[in-house]
N, C-alpha and C. Protein backbone atom coordinates (compact mmCIF):
# COMPACT_ATOMS: atom_id res chain seq x y z
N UNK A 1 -13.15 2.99 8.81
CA UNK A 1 -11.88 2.31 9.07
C UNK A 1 -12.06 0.81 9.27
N UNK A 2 -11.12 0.27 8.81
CA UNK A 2 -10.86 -1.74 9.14
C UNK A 2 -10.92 -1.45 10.46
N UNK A 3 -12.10 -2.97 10.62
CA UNK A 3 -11.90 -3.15 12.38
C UNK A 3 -10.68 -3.64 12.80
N UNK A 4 -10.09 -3.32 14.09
CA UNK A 4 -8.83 -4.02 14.34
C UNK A 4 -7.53 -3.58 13.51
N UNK A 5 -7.96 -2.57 12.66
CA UNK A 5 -6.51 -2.16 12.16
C UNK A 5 -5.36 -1.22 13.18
N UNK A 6 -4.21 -1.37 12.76
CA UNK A 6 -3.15 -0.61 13.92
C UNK A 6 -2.06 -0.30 12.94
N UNK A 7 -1.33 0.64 13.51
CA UNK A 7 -0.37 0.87 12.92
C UNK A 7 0.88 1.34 14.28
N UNK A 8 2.61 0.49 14.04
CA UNK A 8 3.27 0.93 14.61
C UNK A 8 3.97 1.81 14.22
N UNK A 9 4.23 3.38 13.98
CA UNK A 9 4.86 3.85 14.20
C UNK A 9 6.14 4.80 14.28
N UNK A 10 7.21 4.88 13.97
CA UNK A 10 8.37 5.38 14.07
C UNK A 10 9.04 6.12 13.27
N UNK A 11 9.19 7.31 13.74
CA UNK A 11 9.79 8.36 12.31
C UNK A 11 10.70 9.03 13.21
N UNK A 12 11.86 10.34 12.70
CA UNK A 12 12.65 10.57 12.57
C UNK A 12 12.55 11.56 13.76
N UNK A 13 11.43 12.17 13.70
CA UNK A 13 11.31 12.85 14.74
C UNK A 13 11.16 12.56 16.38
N UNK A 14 11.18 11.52 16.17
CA UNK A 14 10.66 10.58 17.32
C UNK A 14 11.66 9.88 17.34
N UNK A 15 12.24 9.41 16.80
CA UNK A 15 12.73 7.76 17.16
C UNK A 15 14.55 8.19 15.84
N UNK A 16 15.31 7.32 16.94
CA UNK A 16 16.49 8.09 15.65
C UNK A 16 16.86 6.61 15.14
N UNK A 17 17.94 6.61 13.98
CA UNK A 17 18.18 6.12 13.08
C UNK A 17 18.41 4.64 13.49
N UNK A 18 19.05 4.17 14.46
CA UNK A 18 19.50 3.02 15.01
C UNK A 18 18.16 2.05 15.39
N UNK A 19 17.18 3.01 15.87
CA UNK A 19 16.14 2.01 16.54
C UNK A 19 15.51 2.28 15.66
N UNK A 20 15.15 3.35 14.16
CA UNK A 20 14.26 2.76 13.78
C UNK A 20 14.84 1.64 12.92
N UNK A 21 16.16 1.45 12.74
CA UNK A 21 16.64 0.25 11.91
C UNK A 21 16.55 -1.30 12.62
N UNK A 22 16.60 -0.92 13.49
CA UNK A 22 15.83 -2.48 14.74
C UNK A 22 14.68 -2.70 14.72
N UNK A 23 13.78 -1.66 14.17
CA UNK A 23 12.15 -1.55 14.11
C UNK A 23 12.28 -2.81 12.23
N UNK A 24 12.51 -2.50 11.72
CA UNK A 24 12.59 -2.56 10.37
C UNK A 24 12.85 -4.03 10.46
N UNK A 25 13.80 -4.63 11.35
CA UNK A 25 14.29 -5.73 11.23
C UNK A 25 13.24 -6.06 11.74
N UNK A 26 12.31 -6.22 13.28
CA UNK A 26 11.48 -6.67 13.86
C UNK A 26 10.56 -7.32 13.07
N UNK A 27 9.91 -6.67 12.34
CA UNK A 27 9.11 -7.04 11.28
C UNK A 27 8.80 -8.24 10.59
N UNK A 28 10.12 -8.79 10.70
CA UNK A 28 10.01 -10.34 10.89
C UNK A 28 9.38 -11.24 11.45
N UNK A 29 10.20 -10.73 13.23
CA UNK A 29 9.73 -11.55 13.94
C UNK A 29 7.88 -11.22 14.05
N UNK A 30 7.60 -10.06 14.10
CA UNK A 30 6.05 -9.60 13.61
C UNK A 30 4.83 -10.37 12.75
N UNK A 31 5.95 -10.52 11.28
CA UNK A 31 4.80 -11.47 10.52
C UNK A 31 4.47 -12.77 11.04
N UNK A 32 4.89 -13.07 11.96
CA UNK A 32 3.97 -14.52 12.45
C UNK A 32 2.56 -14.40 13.02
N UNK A 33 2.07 -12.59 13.82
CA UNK A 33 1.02 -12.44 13.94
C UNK A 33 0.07 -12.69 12.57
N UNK A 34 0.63 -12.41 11.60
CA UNK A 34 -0.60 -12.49 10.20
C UNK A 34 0.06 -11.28 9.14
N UNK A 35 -0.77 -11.04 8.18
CA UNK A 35 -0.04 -10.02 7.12
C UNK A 35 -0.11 -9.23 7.58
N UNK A 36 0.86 -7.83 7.10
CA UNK A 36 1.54 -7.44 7.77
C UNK A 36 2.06 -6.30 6.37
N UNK A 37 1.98 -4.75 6.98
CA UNK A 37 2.58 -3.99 5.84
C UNK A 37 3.49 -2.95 6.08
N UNK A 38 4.27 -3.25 5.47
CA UNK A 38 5.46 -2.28 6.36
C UNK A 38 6.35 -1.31 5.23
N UNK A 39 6.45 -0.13 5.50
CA UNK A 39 6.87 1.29 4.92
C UNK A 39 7.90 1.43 5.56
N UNK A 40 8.98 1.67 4.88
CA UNK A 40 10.31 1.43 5.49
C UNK A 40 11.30 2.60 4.70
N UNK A 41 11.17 3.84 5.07
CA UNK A 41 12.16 4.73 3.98
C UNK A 41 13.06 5.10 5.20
N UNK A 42 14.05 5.88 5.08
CA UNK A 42 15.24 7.15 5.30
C UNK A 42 14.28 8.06 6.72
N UNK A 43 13.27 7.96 6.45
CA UNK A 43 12.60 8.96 7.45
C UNK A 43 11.51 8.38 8.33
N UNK A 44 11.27 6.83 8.10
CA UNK A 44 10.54 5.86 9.10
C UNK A 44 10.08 4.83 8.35
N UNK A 45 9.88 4.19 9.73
CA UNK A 45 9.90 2.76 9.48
C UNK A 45 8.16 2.70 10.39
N UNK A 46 7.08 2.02 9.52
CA UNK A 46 6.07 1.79 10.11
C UNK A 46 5.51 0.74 9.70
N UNK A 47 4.72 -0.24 10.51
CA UNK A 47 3.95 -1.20 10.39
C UNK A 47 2.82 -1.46 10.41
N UNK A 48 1.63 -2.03 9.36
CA UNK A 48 0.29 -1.87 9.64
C UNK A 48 -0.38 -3.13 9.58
N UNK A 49 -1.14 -3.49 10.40
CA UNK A 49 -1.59 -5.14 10.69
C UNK A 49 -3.05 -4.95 10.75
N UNK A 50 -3.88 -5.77 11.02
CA UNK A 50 -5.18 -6.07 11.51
C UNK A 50 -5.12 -7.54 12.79
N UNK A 51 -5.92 -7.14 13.94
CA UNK A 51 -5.78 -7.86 15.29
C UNK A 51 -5.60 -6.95 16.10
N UNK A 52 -5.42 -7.66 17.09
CA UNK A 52 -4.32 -6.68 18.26
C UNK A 52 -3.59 -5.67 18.44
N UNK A 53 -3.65 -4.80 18.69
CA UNK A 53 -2.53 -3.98 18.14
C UNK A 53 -0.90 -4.91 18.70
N UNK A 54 0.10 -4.51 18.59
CA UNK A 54 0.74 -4.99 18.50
C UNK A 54 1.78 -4.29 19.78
N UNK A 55 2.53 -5.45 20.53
CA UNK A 55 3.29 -4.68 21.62
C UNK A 55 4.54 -5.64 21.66
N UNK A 56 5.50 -4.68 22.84
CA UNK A 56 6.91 -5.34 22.20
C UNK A 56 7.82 -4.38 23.02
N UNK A 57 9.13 -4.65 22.76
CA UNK A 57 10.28 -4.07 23.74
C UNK A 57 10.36 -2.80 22.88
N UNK A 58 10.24 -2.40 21.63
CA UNK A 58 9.76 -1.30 21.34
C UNK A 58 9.53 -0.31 21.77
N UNK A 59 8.15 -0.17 22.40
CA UNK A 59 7.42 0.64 23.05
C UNK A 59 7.35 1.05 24.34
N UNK A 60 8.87 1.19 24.72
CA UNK A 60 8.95 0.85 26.35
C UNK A 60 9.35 2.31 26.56
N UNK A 61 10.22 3.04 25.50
CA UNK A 61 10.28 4.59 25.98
C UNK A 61 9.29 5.61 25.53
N UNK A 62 9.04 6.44 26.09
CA UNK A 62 8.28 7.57 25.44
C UNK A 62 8.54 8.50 24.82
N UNK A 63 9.47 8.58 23.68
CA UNK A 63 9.71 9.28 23.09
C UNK A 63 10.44 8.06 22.00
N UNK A 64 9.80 6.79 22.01
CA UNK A 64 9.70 6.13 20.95
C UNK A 64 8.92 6.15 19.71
N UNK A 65 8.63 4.80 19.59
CA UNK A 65 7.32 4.76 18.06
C UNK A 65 6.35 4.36 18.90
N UNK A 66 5.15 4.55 18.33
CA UNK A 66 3.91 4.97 18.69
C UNK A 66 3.09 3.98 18.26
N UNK A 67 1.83 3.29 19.04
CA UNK A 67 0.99 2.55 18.48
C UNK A 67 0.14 3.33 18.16
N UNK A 68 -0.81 3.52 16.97
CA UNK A 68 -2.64 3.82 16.27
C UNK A 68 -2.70 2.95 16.11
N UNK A 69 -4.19 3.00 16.41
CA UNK A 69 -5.41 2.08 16.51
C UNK A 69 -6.27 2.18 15.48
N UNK A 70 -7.48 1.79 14.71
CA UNK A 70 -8.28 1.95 14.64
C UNK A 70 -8.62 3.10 13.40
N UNK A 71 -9.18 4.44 13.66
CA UNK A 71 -9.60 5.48 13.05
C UNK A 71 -7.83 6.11 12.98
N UNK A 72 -7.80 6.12 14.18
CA UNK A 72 -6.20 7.43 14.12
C UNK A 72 -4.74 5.90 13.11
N UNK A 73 -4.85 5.25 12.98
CA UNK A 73 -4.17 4.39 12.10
C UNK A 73 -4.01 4.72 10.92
N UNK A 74 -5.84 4.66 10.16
CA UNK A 74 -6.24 4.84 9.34
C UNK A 74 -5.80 6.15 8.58
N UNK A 75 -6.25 7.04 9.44
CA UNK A 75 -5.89 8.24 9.32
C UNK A 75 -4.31 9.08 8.86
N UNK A 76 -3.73 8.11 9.36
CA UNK A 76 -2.08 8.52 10.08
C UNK A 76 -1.70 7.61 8.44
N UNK A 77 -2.27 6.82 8.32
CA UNK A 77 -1.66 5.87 6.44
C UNK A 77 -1.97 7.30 5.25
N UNK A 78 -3.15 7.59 5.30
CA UNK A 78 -3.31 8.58 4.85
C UNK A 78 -2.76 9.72 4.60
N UNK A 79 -2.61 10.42 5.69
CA UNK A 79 -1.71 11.37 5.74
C UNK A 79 0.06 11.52 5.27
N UNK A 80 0.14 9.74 5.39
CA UNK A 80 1.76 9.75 4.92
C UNK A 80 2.01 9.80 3.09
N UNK A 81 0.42 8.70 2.68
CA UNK A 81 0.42 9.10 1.01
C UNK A 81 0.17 10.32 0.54
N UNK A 82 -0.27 11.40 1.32
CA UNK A 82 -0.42 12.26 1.09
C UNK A 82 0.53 13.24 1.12
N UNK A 83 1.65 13.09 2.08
CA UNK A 83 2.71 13.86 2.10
C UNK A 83 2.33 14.85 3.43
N UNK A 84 1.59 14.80 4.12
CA UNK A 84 1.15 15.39 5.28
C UNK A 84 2.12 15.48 6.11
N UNK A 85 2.77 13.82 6.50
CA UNK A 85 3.90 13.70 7.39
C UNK A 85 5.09 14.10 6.53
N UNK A 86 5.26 14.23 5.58
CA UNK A 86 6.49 14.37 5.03
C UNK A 86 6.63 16.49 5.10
N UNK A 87 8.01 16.56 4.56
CA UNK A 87 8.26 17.95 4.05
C UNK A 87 7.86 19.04 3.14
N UNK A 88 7.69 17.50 2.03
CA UNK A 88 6.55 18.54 0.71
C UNK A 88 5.06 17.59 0.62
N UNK A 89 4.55 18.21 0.79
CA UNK A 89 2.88 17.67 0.20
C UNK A 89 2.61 17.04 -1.01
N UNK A 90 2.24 16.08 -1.18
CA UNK A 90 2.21 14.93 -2.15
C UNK A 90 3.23 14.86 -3.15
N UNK A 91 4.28 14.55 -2.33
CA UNK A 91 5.54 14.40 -2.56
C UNK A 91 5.31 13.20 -3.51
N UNK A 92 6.85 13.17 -4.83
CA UNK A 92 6.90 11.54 -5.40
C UNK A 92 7.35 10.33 -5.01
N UNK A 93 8.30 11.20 -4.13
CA UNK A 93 9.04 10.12 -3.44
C UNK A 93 8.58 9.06 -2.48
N UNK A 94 7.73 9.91 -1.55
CA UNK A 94 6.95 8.80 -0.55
C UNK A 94 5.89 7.64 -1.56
N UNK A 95 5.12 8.54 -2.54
CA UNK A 95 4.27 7.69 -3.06
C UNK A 95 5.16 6.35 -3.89
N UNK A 96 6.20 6.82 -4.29
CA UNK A 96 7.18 5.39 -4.77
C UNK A 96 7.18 4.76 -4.15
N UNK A 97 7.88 5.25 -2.67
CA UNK A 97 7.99 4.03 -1.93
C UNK A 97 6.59 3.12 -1.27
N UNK A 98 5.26 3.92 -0.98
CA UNK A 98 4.22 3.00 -0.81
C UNK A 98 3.77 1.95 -1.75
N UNK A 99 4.47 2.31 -3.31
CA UNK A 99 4.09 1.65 -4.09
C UNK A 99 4.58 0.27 -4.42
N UNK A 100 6.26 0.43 -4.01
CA UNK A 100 7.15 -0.58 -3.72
C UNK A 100 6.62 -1.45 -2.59
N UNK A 101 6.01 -0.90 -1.40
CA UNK A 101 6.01 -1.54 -0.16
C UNK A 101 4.56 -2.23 -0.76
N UNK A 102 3.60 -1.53 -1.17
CA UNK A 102 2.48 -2.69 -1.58
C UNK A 102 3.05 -3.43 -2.74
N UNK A 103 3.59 -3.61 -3.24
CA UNK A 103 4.02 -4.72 -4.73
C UNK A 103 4.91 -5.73 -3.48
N UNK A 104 5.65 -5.31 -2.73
CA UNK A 104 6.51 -6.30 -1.73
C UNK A 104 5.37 -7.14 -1.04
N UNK A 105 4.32 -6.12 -0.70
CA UNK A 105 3.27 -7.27 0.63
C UNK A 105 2.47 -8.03 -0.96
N UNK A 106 2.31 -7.72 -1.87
CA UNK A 106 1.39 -8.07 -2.81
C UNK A 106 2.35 -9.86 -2.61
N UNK A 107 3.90 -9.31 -2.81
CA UNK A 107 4.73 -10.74 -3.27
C UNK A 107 4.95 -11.54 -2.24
N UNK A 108 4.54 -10.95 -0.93
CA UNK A 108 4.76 -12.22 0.14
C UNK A 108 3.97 -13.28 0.39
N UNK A 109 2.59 -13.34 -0.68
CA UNK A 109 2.29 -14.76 -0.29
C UNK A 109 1.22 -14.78 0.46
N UNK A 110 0.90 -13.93 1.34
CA UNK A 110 -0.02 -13.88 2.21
C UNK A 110 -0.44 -12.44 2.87
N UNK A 111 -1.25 -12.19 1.77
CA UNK A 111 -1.94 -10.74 1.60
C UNK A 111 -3.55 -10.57 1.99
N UNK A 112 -3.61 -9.68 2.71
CA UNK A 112 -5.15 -9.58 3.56
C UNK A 112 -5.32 -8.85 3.21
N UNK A 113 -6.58 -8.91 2.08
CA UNK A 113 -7.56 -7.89 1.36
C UNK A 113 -7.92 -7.04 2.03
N UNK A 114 -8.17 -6.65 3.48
CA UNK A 114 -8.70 -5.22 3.75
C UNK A 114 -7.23 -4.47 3.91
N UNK A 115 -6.21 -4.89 4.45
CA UNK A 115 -5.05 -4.46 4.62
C UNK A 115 -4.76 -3.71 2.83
N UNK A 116 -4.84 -4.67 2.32
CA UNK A 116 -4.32 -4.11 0.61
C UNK A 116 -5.32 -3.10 0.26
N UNK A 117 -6.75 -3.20 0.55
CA UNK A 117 -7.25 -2.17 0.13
C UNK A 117 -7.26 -0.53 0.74
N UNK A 118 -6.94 -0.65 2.23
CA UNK A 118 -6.72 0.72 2.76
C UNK A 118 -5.05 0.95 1.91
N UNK A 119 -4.35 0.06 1.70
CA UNK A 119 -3.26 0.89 1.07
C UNK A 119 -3.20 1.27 -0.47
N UNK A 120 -4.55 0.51 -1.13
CA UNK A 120 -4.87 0.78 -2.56
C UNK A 120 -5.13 2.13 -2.40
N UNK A 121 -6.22 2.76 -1.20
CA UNK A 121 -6.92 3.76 -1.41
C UNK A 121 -5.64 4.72 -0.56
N UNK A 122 -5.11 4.72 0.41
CA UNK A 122 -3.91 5.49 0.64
C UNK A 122 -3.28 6.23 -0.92
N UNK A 123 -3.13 5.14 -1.57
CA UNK A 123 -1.91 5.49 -2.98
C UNK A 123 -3.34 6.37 -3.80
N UNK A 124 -4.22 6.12 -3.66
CA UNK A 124 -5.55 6.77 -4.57
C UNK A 124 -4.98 8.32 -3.92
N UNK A 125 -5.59 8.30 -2.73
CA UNK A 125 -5.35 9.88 -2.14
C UNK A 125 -3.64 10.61 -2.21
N UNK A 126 -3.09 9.73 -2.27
CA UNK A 126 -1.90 10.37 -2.83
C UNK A 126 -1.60 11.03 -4.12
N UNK A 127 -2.04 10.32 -4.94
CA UNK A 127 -2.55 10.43 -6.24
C UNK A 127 -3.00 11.71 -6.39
N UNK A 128 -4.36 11.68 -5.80
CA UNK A 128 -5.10 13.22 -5.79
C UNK A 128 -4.51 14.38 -5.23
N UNK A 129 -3.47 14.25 -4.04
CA UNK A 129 -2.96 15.34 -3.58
C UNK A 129 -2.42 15.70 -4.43
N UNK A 130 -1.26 14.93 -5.45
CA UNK A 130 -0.48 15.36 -6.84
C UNK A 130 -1.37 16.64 -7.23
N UNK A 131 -2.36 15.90 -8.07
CA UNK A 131 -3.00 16.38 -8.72
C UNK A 131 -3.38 17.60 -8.49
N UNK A 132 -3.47 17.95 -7.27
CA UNK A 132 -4.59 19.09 -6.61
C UNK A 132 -4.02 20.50 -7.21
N UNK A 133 -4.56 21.28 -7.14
CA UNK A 133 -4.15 22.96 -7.47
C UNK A 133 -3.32 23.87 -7.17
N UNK A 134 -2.41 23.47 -6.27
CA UNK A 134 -1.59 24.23 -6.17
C UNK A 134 -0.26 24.22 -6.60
N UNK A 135 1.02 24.97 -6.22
CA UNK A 135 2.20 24.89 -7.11
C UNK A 135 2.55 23.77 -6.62
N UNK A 136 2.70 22.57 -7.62
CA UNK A 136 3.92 21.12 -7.07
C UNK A 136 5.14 21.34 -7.21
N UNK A 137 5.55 20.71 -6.54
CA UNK A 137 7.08 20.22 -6.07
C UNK A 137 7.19 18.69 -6.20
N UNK A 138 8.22 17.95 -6.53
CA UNK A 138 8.30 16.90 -6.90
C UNK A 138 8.95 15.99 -5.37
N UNK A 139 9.40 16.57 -5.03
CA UNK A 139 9.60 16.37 -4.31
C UNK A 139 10.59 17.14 -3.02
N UNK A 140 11.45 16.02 -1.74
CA UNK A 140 12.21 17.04 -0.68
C UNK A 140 13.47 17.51 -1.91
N UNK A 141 13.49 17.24 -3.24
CA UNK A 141 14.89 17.86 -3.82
C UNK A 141 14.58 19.29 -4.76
N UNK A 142 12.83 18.96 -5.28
CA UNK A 142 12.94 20.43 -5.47
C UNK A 142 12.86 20.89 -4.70
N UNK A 143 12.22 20.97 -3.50
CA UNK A 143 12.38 21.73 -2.54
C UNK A 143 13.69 22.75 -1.72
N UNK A 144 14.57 21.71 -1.93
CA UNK A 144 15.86 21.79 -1.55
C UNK A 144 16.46 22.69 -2.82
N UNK A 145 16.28 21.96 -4.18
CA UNK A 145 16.64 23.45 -5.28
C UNK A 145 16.04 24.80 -4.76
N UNK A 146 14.72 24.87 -4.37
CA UNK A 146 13.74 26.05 -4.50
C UNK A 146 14.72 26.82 -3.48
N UNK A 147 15.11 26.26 -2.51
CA UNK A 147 15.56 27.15 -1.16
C UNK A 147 17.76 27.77 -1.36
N UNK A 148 17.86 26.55 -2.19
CA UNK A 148 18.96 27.38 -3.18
C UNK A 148 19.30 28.37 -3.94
N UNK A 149 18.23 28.23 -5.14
CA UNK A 149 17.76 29.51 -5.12
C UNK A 149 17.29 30.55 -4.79
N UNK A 150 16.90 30.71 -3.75
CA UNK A 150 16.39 31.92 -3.14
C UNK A 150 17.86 32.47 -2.15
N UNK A 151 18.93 31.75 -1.77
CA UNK A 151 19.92 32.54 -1.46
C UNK A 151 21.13 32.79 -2.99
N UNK A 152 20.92 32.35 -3.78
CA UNK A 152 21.71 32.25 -4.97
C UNK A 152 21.09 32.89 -6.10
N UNK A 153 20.00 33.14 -6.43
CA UNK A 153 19.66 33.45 -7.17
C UNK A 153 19.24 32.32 -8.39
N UNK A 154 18.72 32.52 -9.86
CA UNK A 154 18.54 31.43 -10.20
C UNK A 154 19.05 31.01 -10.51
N UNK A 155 19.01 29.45 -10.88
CA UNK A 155 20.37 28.52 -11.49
C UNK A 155 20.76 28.41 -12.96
N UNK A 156 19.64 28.96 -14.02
CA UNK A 156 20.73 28.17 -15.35
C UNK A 156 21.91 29.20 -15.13
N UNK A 157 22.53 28.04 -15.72
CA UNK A 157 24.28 28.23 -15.87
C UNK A 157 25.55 28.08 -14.74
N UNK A 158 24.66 27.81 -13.44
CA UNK A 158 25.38 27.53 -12.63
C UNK A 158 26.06 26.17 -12.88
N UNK A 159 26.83 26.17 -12.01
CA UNK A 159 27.79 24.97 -11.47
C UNK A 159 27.23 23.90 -10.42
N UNK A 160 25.96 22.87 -10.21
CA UNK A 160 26.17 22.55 -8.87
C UNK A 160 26.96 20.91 -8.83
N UNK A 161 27.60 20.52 -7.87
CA UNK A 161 27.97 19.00 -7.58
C UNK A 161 27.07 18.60 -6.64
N UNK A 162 26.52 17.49 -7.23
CA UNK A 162 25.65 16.82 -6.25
C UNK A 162 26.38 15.37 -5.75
N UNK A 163 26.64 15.16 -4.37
CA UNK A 163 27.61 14.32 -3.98
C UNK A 163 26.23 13.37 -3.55
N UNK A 164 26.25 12.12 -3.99
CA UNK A 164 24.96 10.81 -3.57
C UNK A 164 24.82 10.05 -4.95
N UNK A 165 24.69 9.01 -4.90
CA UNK A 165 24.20 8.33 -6.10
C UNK A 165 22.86 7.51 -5.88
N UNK A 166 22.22 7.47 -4.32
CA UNK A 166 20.97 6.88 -4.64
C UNK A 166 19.90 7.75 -4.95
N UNK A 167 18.57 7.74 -4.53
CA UNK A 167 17.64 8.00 -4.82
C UNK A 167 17.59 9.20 -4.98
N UNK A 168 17.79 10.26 -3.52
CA UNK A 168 17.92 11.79 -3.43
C UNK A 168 19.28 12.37 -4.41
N UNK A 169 19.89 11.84 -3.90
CA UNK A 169 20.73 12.56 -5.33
C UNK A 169 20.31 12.48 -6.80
N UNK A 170 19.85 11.49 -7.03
CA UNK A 170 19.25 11.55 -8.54
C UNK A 170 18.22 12.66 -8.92
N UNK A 171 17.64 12.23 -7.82
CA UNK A 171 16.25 13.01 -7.30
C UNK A 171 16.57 14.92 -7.87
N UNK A 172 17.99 15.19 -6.65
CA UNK A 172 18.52 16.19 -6.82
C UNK A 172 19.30 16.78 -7.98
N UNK A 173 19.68 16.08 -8.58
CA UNK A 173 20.47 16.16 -10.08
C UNK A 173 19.30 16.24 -10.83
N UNK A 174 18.48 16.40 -11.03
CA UNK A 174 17.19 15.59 -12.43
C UNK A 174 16.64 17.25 -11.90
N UNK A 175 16.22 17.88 -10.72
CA UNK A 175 15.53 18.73 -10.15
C UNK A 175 16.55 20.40 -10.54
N UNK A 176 17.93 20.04 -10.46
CA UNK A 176 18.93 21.20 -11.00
C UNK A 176 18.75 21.45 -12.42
N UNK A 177 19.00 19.98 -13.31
CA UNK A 177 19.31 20.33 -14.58
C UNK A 177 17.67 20.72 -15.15
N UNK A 178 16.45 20.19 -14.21
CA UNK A 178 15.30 20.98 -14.96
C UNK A 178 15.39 22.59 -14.30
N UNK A 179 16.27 22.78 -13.63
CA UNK A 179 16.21 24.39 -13.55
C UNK A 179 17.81 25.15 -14.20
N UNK A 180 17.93 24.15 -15.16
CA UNK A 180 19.04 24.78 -16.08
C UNK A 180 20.56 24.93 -15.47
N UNK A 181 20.62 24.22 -14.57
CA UNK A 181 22.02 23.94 -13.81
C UNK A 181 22.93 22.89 -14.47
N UNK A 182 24.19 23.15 -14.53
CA UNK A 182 25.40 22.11 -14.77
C UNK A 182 25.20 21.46 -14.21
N UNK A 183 25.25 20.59 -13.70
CA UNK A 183 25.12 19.02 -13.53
C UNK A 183 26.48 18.58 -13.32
N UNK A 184 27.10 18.24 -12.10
CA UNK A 184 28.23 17.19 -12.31
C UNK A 184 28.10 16.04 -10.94
């Protein structure tokens, strides 16, 4: 692990929607410590630095977001490209968004090579979980088809409406019509 690496924190289970959207904004005031990488989806908002770990009005409840340090930081980046923390295991969706969030720290100007490289190799092991042997899922929308079907039976020829036009709904529409569903 990078010496001095940390990571703050905050997911859905922990921390609800409002504060982690104050977390997200913080981040700002944050990058004045130094670069700075921050993962920001629907299901958390986390920050990963090298120094200090990092402290703040944040961290004042316990059943907030969480500082890692060190090895458990390291570890905890890992596990999110991997889909560990998420619902499905090397999910596409998370790995998009790490991919977005490193092309964003790539464009800010002031990028710290060990920082970029634990998240090069994060997106590597994500990568490989894809890959690995067992049945994939593309993501939380096949998932969400898979469990439809199993009270419905299967879908071609059904009817479904998928009400969303960002990401998960697409997500969810693209995941029906590859299981032979109407589409509206």
């Amino acid at each position: 692990p990078a010496p001095g690496f940390w990571a703050l924190v905050a997911d859905a289970g922990r921390v609800d929607a409002e504060r982690r959207a104050e977390l997200a904004l913080a981040f700002e005031a944050l990058r004045s410590r130094g670069p700075l990488f921050r993962l920001a989806t629907c299901h958390r908002v986390e920050i990963y630095g090298r120094g200090a770990p990092v402290e703040g009005p944040w961290l004042e409840e316990a059943a907030g977001p969480r500082v890692l340090v060190g090895r458990d930081a390291v570890r905890h980046l890992l596990r999110v490209a991997a889909g560990l923390e998420s619902a499905v295991i090397g999910e596409d969706q998370i790995l998009s968004q790490l991919r977005v969030a490193a092309r964003s720290m790539r464009g800010s100007g002031d990028l710290d090579p060990v920082l970029d490289r634990l998240v090069q190799a994060a997106l590597g092991v994500g990568r490989r979980v894809r890959r690995g042997p067992r049945r994939r899922e593309h993501g939380l929308a096949d998932r969400s088809l898979g469990w439809l079907e199993g009270r419905l039976g299967r879908l071609p020829g059904l009817p479904i409406l998928v009400v969303g036009a960002g990401a998960m709904g697409m997500a969810a529409a693209r995941s029906a019509e590859r299981r032979g569903a109407h589409v509206t």
